[in-house]
Protein backbone atom coordinates (compact mmCIF):
# COMPACT_ATOMS: atom_id res chain seq x y z
CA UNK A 1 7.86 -34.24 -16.30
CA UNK A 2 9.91 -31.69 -14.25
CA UNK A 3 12.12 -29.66 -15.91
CA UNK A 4 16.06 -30.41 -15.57
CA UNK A 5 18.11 -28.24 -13.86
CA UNK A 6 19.28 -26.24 -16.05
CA UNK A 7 16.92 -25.83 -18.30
CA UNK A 8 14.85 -24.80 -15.08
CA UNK A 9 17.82 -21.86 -14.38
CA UNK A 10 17.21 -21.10 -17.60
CA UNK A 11 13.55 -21.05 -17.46
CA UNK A 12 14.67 -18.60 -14.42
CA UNK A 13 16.45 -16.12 -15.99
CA UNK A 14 14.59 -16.03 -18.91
CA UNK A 15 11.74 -14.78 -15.81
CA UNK A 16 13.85 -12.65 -14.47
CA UNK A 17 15.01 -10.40 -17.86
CA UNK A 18 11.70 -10.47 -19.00
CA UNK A 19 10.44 -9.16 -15.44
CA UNK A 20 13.26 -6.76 -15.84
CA UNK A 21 12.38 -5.31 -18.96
CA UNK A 22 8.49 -4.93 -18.06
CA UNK A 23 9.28 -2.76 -14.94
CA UNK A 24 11.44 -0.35 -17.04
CA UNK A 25 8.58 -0.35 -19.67
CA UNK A 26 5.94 0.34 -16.85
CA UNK A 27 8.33 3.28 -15.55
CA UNK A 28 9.10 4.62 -18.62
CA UNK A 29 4.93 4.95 -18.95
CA UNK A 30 4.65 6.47 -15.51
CA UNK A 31 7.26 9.10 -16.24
CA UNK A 32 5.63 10.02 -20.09
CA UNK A 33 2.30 10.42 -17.94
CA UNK A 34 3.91 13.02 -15.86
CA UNK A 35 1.87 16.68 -16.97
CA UNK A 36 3.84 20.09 -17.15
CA UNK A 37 2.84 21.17 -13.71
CA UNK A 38 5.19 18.10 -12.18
CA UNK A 39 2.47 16.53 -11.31
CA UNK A 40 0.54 13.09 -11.97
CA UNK A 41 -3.46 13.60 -12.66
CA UNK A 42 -5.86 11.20 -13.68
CA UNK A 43 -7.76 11.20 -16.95
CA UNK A 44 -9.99 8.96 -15.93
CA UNK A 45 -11.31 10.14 -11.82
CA UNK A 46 -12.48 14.10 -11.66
CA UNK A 47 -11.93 13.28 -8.14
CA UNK A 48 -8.24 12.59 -8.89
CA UNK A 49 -7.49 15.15 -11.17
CA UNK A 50 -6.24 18.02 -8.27
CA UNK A 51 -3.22 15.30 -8.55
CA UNK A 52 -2.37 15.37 -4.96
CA UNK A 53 -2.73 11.72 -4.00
CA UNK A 54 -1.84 10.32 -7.85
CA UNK A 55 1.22 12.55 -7.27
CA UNK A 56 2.45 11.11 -4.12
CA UNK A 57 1.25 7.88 -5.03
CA UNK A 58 3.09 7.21 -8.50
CA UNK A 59 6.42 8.79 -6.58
CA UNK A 60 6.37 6.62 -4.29
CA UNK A 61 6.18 3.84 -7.31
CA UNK A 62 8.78 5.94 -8.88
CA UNK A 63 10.90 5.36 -5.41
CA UNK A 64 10.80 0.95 -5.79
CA UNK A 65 12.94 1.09 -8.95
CA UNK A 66 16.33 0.37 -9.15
CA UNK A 67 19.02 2.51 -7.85
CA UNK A 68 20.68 3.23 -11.50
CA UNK A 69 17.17 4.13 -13.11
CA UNK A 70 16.47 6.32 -10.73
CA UNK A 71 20.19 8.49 -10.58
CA UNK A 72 18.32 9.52 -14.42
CA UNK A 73 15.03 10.40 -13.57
CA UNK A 74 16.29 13.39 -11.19
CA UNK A 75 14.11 15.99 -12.81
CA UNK A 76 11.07 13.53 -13.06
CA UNK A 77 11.41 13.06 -9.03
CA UNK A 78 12.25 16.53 -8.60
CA UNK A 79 9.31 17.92 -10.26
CA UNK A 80 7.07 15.92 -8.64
CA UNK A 81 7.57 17.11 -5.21
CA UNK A 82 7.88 20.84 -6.50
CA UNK A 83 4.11 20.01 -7.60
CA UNK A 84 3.43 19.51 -3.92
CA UNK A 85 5.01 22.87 -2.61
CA UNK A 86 2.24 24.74 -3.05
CA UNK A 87 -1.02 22.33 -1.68
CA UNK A 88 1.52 21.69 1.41
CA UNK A 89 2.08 25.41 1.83
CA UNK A 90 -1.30 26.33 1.83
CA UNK A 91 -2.54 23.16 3.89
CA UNK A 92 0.37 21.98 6.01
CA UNK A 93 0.13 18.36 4.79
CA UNK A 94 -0.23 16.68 0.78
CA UNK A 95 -2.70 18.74 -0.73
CA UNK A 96 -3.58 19.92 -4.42
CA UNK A 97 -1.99 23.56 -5.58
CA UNK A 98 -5.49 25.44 -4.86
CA UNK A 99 -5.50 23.65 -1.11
CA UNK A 100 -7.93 21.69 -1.81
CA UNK A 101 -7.23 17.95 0.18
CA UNK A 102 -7.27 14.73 -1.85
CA UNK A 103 -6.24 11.06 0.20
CA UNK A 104 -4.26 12.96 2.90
CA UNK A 105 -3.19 10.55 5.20
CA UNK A 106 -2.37 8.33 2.28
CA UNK A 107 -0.21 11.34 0.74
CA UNK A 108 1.76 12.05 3.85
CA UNK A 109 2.93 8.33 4.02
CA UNK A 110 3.87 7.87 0.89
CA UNK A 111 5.65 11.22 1.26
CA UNK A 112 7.53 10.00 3.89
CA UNK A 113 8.23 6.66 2.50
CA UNK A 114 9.26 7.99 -1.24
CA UNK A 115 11.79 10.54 0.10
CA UNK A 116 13.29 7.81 2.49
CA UNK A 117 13.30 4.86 0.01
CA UNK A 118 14.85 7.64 -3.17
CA UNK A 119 17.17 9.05 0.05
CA UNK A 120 16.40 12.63 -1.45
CA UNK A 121 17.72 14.99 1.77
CA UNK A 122 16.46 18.48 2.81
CA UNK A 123 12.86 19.54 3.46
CA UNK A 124 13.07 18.24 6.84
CA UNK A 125 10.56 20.71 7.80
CA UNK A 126 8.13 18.84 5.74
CA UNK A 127 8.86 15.94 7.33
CA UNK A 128 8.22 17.13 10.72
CA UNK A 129 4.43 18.59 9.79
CA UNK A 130 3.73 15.79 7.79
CA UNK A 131 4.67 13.56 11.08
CA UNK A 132 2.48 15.91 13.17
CA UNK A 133 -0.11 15.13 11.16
CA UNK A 134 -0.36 11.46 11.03
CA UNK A 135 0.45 11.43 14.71
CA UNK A 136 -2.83 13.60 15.45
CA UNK A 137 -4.80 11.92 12.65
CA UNK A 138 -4.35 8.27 14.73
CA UNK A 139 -8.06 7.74 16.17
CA UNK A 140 -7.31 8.15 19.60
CA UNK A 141 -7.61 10.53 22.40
CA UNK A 142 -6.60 14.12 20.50
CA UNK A 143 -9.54 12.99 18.12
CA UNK A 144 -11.89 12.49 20.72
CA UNK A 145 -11.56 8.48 21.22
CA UNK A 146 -11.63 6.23 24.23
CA UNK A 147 -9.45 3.19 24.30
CA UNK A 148 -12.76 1.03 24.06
CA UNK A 149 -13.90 2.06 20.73
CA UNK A 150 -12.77 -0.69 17.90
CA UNK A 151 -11.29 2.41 15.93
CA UNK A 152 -9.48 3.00 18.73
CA UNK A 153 -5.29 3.18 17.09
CA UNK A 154 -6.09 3.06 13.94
CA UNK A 155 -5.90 5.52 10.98
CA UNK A 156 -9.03 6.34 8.65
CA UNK A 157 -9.15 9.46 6.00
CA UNK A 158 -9.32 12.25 8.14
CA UNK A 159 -7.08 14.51 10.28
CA UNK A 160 -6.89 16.19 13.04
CA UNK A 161 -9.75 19.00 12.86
CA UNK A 162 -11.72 17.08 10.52
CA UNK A 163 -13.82 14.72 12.60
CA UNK A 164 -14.02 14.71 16.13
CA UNK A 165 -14.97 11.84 17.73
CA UNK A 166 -16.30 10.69 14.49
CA UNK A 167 -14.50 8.09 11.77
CA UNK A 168 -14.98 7.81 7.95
CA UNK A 169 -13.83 3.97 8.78
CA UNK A 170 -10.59 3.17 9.97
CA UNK A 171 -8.70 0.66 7.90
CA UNK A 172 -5.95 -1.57 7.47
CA UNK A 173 -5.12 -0.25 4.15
CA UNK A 174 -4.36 3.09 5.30
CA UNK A 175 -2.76 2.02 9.03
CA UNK A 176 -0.39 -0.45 7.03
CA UNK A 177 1.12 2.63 5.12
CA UNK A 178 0.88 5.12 8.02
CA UNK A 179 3.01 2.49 10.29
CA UNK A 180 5.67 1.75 7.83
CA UNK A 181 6.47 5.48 7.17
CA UNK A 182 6.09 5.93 11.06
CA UNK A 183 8.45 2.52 11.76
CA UNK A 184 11.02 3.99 9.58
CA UNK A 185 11.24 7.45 10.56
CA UNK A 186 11.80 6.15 14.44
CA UNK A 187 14.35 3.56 12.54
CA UNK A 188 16.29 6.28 10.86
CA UNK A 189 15.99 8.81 13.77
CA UNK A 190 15.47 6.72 17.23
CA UNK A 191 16.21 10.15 18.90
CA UNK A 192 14.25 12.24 17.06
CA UNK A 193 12.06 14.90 18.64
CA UNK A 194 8.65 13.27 17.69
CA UNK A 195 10.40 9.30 18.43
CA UNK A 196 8.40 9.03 22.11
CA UNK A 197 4.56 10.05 20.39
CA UNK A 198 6.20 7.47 17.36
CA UNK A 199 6.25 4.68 19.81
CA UNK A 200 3.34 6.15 21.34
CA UNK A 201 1.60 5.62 18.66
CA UNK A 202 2.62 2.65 17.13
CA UNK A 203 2.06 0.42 20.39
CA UNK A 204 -2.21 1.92 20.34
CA UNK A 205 -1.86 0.38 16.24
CA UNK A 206 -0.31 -2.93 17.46
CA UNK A 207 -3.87 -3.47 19.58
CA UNK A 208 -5.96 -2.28 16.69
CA UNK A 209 -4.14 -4.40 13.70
CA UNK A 210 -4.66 -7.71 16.50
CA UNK A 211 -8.50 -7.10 16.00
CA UNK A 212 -8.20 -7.01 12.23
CA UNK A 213 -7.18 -10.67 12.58
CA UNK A 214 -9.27 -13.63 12.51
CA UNK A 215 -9.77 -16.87 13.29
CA UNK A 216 -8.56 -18.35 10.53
CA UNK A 217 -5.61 -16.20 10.78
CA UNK A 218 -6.22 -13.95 7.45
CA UNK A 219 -7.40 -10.06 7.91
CA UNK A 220 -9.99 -8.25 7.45
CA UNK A 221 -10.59 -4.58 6.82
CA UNK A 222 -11.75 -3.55 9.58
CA UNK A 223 -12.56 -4.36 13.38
CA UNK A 224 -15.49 -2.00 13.91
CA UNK A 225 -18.72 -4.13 14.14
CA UNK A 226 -21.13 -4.73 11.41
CA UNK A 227 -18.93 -2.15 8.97
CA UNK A 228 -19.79 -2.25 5.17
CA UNK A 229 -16.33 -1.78 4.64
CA UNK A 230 -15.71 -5.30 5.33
CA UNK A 231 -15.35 -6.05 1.30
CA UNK A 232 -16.13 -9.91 1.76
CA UNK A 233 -18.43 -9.86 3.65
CA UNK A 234 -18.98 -11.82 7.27
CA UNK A 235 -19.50 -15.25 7.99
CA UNK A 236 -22.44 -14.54 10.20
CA UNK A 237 -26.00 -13.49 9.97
CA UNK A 238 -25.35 -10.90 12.97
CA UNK A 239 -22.23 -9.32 10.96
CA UNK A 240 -19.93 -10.03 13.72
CA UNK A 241 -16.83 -11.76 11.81
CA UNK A 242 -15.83 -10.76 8.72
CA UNK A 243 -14.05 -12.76 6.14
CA UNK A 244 -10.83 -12.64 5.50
CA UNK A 245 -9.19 -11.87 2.22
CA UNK A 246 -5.85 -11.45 0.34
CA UNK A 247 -5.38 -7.63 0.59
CA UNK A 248 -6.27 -7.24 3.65
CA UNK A 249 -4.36 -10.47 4.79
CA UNK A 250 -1.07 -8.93 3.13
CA UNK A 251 -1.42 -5.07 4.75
CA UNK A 252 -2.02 -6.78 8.01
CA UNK A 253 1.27 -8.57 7.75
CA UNK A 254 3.24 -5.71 6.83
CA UNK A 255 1.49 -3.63 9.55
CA UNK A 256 2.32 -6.39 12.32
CA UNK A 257 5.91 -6.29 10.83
CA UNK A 258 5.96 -2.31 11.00
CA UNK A 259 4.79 -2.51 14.63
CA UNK A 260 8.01 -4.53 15.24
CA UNK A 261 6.39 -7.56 15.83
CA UNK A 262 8.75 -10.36 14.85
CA UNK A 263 8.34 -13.07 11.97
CA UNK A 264 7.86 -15.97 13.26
CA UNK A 265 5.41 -14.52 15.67
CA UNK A 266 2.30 -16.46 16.07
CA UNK A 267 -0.10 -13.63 14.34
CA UNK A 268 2.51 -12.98 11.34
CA UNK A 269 2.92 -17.12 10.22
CA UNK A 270 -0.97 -17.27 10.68
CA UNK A 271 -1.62 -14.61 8.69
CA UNK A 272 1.16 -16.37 6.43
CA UNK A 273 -0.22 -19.48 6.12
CA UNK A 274 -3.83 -18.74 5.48
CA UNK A 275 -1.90 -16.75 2.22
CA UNK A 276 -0.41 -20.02 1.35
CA UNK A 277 -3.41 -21.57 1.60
CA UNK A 278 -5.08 -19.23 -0.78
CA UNK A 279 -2.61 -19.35 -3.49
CA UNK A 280 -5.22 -17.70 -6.14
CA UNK A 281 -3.58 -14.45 -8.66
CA UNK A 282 -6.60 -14.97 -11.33
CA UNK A 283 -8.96 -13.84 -8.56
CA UNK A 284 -8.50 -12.52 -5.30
CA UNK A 285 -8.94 -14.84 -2.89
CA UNK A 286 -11.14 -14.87 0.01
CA UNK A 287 -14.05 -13.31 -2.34
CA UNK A 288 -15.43 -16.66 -3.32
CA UNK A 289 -18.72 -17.61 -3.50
CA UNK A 290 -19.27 -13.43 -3.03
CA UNK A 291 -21.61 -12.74 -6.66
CA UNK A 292 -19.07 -11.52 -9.22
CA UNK A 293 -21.29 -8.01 -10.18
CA UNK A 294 -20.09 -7.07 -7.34
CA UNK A 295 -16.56 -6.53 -8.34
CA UNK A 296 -14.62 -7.43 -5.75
CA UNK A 297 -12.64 -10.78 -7.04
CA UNK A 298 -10.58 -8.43 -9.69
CA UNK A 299 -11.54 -5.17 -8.72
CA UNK A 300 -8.27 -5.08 -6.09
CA UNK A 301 -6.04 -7.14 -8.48
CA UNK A 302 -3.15 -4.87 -8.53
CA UNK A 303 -3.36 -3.84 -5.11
CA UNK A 304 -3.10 -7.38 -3.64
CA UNK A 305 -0.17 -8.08 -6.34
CA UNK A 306 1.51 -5.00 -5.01
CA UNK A 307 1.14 -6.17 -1.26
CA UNK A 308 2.09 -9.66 -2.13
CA UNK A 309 4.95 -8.67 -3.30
CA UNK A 310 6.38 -6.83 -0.35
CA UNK A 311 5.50 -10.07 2.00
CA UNK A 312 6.50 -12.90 0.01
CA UNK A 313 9.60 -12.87 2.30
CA UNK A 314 7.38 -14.33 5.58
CA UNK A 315 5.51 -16.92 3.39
CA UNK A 316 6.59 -20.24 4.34
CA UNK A 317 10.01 -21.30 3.03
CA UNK A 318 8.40 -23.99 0.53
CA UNK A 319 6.01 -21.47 -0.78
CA UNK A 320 8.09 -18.40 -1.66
CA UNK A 321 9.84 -19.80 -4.66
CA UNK A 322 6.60 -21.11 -6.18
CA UNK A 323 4.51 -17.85 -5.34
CA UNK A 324 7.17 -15.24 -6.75
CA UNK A 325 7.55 -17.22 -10.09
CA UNK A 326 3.41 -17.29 -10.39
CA UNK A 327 3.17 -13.67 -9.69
CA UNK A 328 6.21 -12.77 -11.68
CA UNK A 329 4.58 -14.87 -14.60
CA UNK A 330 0.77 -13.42 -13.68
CA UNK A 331 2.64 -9.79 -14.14
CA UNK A 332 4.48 -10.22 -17.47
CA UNK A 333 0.89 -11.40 -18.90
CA UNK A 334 -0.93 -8.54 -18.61
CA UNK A 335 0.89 -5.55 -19.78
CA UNK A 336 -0.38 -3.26 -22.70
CA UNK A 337 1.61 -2.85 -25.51
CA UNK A 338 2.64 0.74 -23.44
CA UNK A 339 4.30 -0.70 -20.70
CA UNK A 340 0.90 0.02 -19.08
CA UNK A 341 -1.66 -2.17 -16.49
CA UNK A 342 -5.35 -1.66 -16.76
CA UNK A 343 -7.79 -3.83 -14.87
CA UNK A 344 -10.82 -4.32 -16.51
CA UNK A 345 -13.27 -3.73 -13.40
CA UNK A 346 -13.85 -0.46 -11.80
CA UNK A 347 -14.87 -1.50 -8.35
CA UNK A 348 -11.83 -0.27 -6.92
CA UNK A 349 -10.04 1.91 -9.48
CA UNK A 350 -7.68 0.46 -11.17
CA UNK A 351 -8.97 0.68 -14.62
CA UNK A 352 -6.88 4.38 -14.42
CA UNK A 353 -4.22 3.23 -16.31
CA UNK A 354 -1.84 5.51 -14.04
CA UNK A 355 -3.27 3.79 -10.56
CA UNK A 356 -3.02 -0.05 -12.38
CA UNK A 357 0.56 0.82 -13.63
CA UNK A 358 1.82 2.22 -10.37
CA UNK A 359 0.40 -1.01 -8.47
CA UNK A 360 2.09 -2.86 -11.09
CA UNK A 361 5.65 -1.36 -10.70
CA UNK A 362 5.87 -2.22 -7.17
CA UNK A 363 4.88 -5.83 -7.45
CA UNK A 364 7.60 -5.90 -10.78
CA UNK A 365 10.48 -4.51 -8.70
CA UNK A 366 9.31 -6.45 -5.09
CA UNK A 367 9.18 -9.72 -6.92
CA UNK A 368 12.16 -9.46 -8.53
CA UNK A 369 14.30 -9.08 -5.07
CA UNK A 370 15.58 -12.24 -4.65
């Protein structure tokens, strides 16, 4: 029996408070976690202890809260970008304090979008190197590739200098978060002296994020052939079309949408309705039938909550309601008595409390826009 209508408002609110309540919990974990240094490192990854990317990464968590939580957490925010002075000194781009890069491409967007989203000012000769540098790490012709190579617009790990002519796999993951902080810089700044290599390179994206597209109209990872770092797998013996899947389905949405492709375009309610169609949160969808040791159905949990999150808006009308109260519910069932996420697999890192929690935060405080 449905419920009655107010008892379903109530059933509403009651969501909503709760939802409330968890985000602030999951914040107030993020900033406890913060170390003396300003910085965010990870007890669990030796790789991740530098704290460059973690840094970057749980700011720009830090950034999605709301506006009155954030006026109090100056010195937290303040702190944390004073732990980047010195890597970015040193480096020119997000880097740890002895130089030494961790997840630079990733750290430069996030830098970009954190500072924007908080609307901290100053350091605008920060942002000008760190644009330089996601402008010359786009695979394209400063790199050393043609326009017929399949990584050809895209954005992999490396910068300019690094790998010439050569990719470590470029991604939608990655190009999502490049595009929106390069989308809102030439927003912000239309005039700006770096706006025309902006557009530049956000129209040579636009052809590579089409490719990540398939039939069915979800995303894959990738569009270069036959590339392991297709995480479901392909439909064919010959490797030649990948599976789509829910993260991948969700970045390529928000990249589409940060190329300034409308949404109701064709490619954006595709890739909208093959979400609807796959309305799984327990599991990540478009893993089925893949064999669970390999990790894959709840090893990106968080990640595809996060990304949900931020596209529920371009899900068809009927769906959003229903999909923002599962997630919302899905959210406020797995938090530790800490405030804290922790997925239970390791495929993909998010059983570092600090990486769960931050994925967590955004897809508290995206699903409870209304």
């Amino acid at each position: 029996m449905p419920l009655a209508p107010n008892a379903a408002e109530d059933q509403k609110r009651e969501q909503l408070v709760a939802g409330a309540t968890a985000l602030l919990q999951g914040l107030a974990f993020l900033v406890k976690a913060q170390a003396k240094d300003g910085g965010w490192h990870s007890q669990t990854y030796g790789q991740l202890k530098g704290g460059a990317a973690l840094t970057t990464f749980v700011l720009d968590s830090l950034s999605h809260a709301p506006a009155e939580w954030r006026k109090k957490q100056t010195e937290t925010l303040t702190r944390g970008y004073e732990f980047l002075t010195a890597g970015f000194a040193k480096r020119g781009t997000i880097a740890c304090p002895d130089g030494s890069l961790d997840h630079p491409t990733y750290g430069a967007a996030l830098w970009l979008l954190s500072r924007r989203r908080l609307q901290l000012d100053g350091e605008e000769r920060n942002r000008q190197d760190l644009l330089a540098y996601l402008l010359g790490a786009q695979c394209a012709e400063e790199r050393g590739f043609e326009k017929e190579s399949p990584s050809y617009g895209g954005w992999d790990l490396s910068g300019l200098g690094d790998a010439h002519g050569v990719t470590t796999g470029t991604n939608v993951s990655v190009t999502c978060l490049v595009l929106e902080a390069l989308a809102q810089e030439l927003r912000l700044d239309p005039k700006g002296k770096q706006s025309r290599e902006i557009q530049g390179a956000i129209a040579r994206a636009a052809t590579w994020t089409h490719l990540c597209q398939q039939k069915d109209g979800g995303f894959c990872f990738t569009p270069e052939p036959m590339s392991l770092n297709n995480k479901a797998e392909f439909k064919d013996q010959a490797r030649n079309e990948p599976r789509s899947y829910g993260t991948a389905t969700c970045d390529g949405i928000r990249a589409l949408l940060a190329c300034g492709i409308k949404a109701d375009d064709q490619a954006v309610t595709k890739a909208a309705a093959w979400l609807a169609a796959h309305p799984s949160l327990e599991l990540v969808p478009g893993f089925e039938g893949l064999p669970p040791e390999l990790g894959w159905q709840r090893g990106l949990r968080f990640y595809y909550y996060a990304s949900l999150a931020k596209v529920l808006p371009v899900l068809p009308a009927s769906d959003i309601a229903l999909r923002r109260t599962a997630l919302l519910e899905m959210l406020l069932k797995l938090p530790r008595r800490d405030g804290s996420y922790l997925n239970e697999s390791d495929r993909m890192r998010e059983n570092d409390p600090l990486i769960a929690t931050g994925l967590g935060v955004v897809a508290l405080a995206e699903s409870l826009k209304q």
